[in-house]
Protein backbone atom coordinates (compact mmCIF):
# COMPACT_ATOMS: atom_id res chain seq x y z
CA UNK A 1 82.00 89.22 107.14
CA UNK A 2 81.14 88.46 110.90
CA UNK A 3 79.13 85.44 109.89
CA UNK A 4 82.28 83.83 108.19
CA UNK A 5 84.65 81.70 109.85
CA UNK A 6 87.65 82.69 110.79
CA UNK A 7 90.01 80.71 108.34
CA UNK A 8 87.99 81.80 105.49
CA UNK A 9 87.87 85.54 106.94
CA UNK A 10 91.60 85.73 107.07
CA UNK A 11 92.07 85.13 103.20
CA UNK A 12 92.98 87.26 100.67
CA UNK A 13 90.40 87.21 97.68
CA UNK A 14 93.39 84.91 96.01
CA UNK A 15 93.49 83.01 98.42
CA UNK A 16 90.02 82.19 98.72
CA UNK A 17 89.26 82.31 94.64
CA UNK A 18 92.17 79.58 94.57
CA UNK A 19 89.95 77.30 97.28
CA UNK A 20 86.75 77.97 95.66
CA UNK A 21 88.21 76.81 91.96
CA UNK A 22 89.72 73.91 93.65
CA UNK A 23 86.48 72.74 95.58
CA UNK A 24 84.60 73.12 92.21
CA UNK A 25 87.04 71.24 90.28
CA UNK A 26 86.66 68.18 93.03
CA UNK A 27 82.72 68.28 92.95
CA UNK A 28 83.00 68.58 89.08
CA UNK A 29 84.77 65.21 88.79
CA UNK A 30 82.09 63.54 90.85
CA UNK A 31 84.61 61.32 92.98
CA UNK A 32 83.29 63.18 96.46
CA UNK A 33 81.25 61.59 98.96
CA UNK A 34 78.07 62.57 99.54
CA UNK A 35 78.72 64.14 102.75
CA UNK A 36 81.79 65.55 101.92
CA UNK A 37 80.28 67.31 98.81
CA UNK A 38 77.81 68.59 100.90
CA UNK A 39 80.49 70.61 103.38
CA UNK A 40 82.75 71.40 100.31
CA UNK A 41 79.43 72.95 98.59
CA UNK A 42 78.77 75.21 101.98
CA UNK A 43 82.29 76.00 102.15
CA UNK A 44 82.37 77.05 98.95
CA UNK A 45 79.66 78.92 99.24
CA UNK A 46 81.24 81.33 101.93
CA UNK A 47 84.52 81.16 100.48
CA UNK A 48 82.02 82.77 97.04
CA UNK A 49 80.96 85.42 99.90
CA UNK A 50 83.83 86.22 100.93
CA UNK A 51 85.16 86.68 97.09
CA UNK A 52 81.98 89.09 96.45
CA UNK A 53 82.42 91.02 99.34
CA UNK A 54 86.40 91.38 98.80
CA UNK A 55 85.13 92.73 95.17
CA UNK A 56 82.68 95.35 96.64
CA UNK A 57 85.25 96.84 98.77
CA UNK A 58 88.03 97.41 96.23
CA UNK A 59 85.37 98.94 93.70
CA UNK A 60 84.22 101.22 96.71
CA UNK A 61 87.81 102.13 97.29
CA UNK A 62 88.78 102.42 92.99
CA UNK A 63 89.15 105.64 91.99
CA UNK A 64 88.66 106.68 88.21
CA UNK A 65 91.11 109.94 86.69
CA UNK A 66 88.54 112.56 84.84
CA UNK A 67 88.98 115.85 82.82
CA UNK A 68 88.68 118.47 85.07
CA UNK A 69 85.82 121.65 83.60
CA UNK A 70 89.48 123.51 83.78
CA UNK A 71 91.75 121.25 82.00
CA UNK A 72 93.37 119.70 84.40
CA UNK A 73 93.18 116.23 86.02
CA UNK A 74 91.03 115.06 89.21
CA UNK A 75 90.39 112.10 90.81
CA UNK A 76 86.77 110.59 91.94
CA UNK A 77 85.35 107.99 93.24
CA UNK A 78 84.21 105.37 90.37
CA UNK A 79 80.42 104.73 90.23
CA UNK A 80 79.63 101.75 92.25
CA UNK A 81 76.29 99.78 90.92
């Protein structure tokens, strides 16, 4: 996330999902200027970086419970695609 600003580095993936929903919703009703459509659309589109990278690391770090070849119960990492 180096090449993301600060602000937007600092949010939670709430955080920035709430931003990003709120920036679409003003573009969607089409009452933006052109210039300021064109910085909400870029910082939208790192805030949508941010959100995908958030998501990678907390399916890296999800674990999934399995049947153990004994019986029991273990714990591995879930398959990350």
């Amino acid at each position: 996330m180096a090449d993301l600003p600060p602000d937007i580095a600092a949010l939670s993936f709430e955080e920035a999902l709430a931003e990003l929903e709120s920036i679409v919703k003003r573009l969607e009703s089409g009452a933006t200027r052109l210039d300021d459509a064109i910085s909400a659309y870029e910082r939208g589109a790192r805030l949508r970086q941010h959100c995908e990278t958030r998501l990678k690391e907390a399916q890296i770090r999800v674990e999934r419970i399995v049947l153990a070849p004994d019986g029991g119960v273990a714990v591995e990492p879930a398959a990350v695609e």
